[in-house]
Protein backbone atom coordinates (compact mmCIF):
# COMPACT_ATOMS: atom_id res chain seq x y z
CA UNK A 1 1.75 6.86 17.48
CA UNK A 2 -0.59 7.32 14.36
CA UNK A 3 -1.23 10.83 12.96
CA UNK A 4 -4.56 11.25 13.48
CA UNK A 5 -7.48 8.61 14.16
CA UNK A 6 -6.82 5.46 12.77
CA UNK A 7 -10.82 5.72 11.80
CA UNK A 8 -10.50 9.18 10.05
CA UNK A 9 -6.98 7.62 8.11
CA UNK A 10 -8.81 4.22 7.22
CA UNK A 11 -6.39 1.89 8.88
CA UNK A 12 -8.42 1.09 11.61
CA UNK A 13 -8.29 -2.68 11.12
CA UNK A 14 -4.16 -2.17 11.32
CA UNK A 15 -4.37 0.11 14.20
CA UNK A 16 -6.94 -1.69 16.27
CA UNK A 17 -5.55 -5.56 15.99
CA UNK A 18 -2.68 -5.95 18.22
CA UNK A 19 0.51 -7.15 17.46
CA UNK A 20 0.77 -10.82 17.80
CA UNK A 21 3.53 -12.76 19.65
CA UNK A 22 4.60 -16.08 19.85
CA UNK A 23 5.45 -16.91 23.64
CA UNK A 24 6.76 -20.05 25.44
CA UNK A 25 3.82 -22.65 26.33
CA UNK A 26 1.39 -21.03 24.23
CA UNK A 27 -0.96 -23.46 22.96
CA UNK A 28 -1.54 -25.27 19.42
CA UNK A 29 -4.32 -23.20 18.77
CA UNK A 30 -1.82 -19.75 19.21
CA UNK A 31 0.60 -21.48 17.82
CA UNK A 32 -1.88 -22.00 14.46
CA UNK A 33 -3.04 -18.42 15.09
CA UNK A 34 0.45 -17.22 14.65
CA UNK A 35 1.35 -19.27 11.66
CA UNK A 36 -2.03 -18.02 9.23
CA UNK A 37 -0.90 -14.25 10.85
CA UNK A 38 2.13 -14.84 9.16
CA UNK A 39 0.75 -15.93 6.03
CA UNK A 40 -1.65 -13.17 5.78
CA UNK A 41 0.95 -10.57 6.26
CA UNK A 42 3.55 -11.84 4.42
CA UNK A 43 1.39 -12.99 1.62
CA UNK A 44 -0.68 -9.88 1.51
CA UNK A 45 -3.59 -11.08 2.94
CA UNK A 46 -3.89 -13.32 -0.04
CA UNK A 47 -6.04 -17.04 0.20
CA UNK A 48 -3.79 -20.07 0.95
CA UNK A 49 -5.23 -23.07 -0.12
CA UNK A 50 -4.36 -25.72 2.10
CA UNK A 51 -2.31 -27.59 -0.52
CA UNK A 52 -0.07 -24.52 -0.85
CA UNK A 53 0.94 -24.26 2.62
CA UNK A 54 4.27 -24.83 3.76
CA UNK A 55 4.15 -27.73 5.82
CA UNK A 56 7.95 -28.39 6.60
CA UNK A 57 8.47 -25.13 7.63
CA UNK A 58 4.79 -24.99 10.18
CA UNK A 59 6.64 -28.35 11.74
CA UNK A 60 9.96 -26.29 12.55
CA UNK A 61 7.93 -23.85 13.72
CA UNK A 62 5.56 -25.77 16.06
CA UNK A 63 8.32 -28.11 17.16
CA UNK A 64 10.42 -24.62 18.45
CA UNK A 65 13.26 -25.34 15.41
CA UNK A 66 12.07 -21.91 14.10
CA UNK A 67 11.16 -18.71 15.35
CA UNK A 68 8.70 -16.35 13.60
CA UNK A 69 11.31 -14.40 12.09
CA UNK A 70 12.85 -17.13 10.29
CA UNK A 71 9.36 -18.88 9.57
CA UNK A 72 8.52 -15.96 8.07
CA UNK A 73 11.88 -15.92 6.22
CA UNK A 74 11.08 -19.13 4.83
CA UNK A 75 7.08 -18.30 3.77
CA UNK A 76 9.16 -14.65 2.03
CA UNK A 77 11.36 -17.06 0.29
CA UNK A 78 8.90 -20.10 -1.02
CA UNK A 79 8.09 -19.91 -4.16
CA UNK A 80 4.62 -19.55 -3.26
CA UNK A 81 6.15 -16.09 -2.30
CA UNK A 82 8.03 -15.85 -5.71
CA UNK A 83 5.23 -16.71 -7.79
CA UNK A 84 2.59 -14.60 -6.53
CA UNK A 85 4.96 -11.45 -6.22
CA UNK A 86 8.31 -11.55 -7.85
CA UNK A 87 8.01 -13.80 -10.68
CA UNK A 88 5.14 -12.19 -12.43
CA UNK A 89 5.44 -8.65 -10.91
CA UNK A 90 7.65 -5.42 -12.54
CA UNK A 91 10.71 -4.99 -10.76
CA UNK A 92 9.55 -1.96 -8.52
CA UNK A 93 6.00 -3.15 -8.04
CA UNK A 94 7.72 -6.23 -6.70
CA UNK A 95 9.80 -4.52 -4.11
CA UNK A 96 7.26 -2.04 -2.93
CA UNK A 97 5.32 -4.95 -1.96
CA UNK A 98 8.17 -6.83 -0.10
CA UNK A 99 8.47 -3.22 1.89
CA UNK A 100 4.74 -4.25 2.83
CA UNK A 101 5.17 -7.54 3.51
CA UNK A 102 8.15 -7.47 5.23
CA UNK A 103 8.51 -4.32 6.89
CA UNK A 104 4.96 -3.17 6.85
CA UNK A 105 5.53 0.37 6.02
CA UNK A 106 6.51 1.99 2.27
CA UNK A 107 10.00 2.01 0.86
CA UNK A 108 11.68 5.39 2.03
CA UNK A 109 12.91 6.69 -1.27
CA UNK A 110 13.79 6.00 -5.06
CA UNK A 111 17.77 5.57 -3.17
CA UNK A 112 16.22 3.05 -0.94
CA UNK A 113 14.60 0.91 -3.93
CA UNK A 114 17.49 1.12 -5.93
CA UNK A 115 19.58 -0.64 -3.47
CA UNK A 116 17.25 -3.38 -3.38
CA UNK A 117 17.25 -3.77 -7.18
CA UNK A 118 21.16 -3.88 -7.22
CA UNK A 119 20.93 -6.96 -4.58
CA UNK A 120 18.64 -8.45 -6.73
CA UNK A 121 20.51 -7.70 -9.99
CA UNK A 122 24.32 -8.91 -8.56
CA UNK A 123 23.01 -11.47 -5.73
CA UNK A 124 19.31 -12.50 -6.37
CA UNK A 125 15.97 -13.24 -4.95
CA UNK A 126 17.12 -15.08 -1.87
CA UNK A 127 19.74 -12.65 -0.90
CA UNK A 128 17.12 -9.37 -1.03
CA UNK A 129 14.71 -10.98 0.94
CA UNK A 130 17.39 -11.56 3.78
CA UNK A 131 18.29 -8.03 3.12
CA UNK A 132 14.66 -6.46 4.85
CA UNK A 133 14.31 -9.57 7.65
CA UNK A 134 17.85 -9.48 8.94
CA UNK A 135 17.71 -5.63 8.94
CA UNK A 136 18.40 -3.88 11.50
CA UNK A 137 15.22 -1.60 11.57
CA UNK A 138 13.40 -5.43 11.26
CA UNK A 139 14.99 -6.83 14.19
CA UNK A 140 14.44 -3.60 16.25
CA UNK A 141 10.72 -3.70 15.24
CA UNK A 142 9.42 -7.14 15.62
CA UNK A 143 12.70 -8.97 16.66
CA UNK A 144 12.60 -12.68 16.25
CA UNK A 145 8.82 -13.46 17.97
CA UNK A 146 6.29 -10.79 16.99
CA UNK A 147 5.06 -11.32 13.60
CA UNK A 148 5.23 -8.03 11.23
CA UNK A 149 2.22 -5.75 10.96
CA UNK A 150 1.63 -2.79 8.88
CA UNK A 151 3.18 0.25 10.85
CA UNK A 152 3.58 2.97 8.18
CA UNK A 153 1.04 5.13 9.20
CA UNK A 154 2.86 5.73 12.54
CA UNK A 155 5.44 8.27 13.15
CA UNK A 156 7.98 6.30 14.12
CA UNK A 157 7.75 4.20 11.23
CA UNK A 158 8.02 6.93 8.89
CA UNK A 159 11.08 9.47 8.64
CA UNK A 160 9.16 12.32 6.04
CA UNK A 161 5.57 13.24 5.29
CA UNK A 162 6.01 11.93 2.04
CA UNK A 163 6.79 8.50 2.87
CA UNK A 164 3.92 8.87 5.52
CA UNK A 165 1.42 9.89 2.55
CA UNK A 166 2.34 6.62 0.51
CA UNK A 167 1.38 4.00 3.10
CA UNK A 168 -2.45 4.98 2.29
CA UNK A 169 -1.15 4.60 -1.77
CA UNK A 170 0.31 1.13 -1.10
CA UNK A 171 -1.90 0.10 1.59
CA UNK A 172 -5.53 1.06 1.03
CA UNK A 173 -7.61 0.53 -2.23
CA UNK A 174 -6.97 -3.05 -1.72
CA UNK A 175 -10.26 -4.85 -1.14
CA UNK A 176 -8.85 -8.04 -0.34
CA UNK A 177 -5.00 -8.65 -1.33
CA UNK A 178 -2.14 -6.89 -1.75
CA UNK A 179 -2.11 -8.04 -5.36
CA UNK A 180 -5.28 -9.60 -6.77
CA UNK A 181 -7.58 -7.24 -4.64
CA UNK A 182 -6.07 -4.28 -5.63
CA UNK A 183 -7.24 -2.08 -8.32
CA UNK A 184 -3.54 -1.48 -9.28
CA UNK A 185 -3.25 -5.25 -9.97
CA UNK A 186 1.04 -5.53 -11.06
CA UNK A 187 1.41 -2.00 -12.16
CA UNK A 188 3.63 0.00 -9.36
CA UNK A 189 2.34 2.55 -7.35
CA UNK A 190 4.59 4.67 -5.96
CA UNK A 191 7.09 4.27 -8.71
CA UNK A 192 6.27 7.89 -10.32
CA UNK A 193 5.56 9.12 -6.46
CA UNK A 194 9.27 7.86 -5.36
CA UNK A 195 11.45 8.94 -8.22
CA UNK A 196 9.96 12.68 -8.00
CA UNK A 197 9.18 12.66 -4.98
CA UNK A 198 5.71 13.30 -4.09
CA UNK A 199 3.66 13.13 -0.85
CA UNK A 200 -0.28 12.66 -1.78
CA UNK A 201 -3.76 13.43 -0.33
CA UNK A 202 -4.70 11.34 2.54
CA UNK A 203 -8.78 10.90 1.36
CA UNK A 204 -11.20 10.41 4.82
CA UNK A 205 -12.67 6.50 3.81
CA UNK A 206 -16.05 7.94 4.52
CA UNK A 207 -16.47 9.48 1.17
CA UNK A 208 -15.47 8.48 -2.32
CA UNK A 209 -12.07 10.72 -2.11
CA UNK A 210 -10.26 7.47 -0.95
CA UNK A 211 -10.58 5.63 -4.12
CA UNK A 212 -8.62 8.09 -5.88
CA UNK A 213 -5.72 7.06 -7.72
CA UNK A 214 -3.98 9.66 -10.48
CA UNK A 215 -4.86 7.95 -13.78
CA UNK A 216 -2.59 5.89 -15.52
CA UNK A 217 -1.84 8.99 -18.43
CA UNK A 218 -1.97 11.57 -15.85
CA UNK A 219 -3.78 14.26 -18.06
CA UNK A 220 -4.51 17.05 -16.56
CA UNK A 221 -7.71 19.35 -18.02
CA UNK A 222 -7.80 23.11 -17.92
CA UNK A 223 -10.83 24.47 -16.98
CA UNK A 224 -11.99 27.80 -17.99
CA UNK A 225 -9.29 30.92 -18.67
CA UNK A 226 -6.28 32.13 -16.27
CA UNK A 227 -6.81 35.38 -16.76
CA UNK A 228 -3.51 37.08 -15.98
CA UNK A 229 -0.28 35.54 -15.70
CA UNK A 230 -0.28 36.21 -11.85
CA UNK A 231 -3.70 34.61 -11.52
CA UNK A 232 -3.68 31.82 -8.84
CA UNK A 233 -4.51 28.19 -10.29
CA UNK A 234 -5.61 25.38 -8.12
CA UNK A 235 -5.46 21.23 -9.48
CA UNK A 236 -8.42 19.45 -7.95
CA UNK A 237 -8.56 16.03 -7.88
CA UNK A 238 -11.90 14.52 -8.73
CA UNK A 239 -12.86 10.85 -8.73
CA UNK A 240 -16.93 9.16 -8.08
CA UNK A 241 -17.65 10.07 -12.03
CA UNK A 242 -19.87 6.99 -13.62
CA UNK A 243 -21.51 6.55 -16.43
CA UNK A 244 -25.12 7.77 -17.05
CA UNK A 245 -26.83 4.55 -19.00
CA UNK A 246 -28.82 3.13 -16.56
CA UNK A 247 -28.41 -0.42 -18.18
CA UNK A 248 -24.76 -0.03 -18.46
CA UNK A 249 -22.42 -2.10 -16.25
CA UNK A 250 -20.11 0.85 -16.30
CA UNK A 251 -22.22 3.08 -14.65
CA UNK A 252 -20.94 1.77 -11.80
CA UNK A 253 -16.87 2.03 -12.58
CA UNK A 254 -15.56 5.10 -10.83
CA UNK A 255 -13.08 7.34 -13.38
CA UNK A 256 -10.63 9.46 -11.49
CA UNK A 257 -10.12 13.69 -13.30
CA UNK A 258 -7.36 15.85 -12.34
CA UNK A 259 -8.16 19.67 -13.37
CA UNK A 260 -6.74 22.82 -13.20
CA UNK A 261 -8.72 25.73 -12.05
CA UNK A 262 -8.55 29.26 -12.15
CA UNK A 263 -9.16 30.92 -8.46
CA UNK A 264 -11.99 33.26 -10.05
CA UNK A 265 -13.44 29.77 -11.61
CA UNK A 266 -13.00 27.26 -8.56
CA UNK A 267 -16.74 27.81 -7.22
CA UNK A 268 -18.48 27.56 -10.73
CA UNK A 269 -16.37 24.00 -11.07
CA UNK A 270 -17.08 23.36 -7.91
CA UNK A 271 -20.90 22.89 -8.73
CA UNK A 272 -20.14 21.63 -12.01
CA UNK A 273 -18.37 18.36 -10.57
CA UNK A 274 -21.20 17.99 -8.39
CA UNK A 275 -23.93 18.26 -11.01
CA UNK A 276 -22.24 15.66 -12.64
CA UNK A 277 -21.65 13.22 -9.73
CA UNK A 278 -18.34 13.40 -8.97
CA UNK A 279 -16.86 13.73 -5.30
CA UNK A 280 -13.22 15.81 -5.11
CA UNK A 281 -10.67 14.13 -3.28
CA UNK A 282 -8.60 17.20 -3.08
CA UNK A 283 -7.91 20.77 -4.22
CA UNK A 284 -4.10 22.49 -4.36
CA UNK A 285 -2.74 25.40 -5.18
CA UNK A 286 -0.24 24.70 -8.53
């Protein structure tokens, strides 16, 4: 089950489309419904031209030589695949992405993405990508007819909060692909959040808040004094700022703030960010 409404979490469009199955006697049409599934969740929902499609392995497929689970073994291991997410990816943005693709939740823990690196390191490409589809945990999951979906935000796809926190990071923000669309383009995101590790704000889609993403230098700004040495301090998370030229085409490029706050201060920022246009995304005690 989800943790709260798939509406409220923005992963309606996961939570509401059903998992898709290929069956005996289905029809060409299902059976072409299952094969551009496969290619939109293995290839992150990126465009396939027609000429890159894999037509050797859609005839195993259709003639009943393959089954989804090793059509979508061979669509992981094309180099369609390789190109678009190994080849010209960093090493950890590359397997974060296969944890999507492949298992449609995020990678557990910095152990967990080491492991994969070492496979890739002593056995290569082909060998890691059999590594998450002959997987137990994959087999259990979708077995060898339902074609993988993004599960993450579920709880039994997710064994702490923290892992249950980066689904949104690697999952949402992405306006069309898992790669091109996303405002992260080839730099990692949950490389900093694994190695530390750190579970982040879940931001309702209704409001700005869910474009947040800590920037790249992660400065953080101190606002105002502390007072004491017991004084409580708060980091709020800001993002929505734009520019103020009205002819500039940056006015409308968000900029994300992190600040820290004294308690005594919090309500005079609060106003401040607001004055200013900028929505908060969250606020924590430090």
């Amino acid at each position: 089950m989800p943790f709260g409404p798939a509406s409220r979490l923005g992963v309606s469009l996961f939570d509401e489309t059903p998992p898709i199955e290929s069956v005996l006697g289905q029809s060409s049409g299902e059976t072409e419904t299952i094969i551009l599934a496969v290619y939109r969740q293995v290839l992150g929902n990126a465009y396939v031209m027609e000429s890159e499609r894999l037509t050797v392995p859609e005839s195993q497929f259709k003639r009943g030589e393959l089954s989804v689970r090793e059509f979508v073994r061979a669509v992981a291991k094309s180099d369609l695949y390789m190109t678009r997410f190994f080849s010209n990816c960093p090493r950890y943005r590359a397997i974060e992405l296969n944890f999507r693709h492949l298992l449609g939740r995020p990678p557990l823990d910095l152990e967990e993405m080491r492991g994969h690196s070492t496979t890739l390191d002593t056995k290569g490409f082909a060998a890691d990508i059999d590594t998450y589809i002959d997987s137990d945990e994959y087999q259990n999951t979708f077995g060898e007819n339902f074609v993988p979906y993004i599960r993450g935000y579920k709880t039994e796809a997710c064994q702490s909060m923290v892992q249950f926190t980066h689904t949104f990071e690697l999952v949402r923000g992405a306006a069309s692909s898992s790669l091109k669309g996303d405002l992260s383009g080839i730099t990692p995101k949950l490389n900093s959040l694994v190695i530390n590790p750190t579970a982040t704000a879940v931001i309702s889609p209704s409001g700005n808040g869910a474009t947040f993403r800590n920037p790249a230098d992660a400065p953080l700004t101190r606002r105002g004094s502390f007072g004491t040495p017991n004084s409580k301090v708060y980091r709020i998370e800001v993002t929505g700022y734009r520019a103020k030229s009205v002819n500039s085409i940056s006015k409308f490029r968000r900029s994300n703030k992190v600040y820290l706050v004294a308690f005594d201060q919090l309500s005079q920022e609060y106003q401040r960010i607001h004055q200013q246009g900028g929505v908060i995304a969250s606020i924590t005690a430090v």
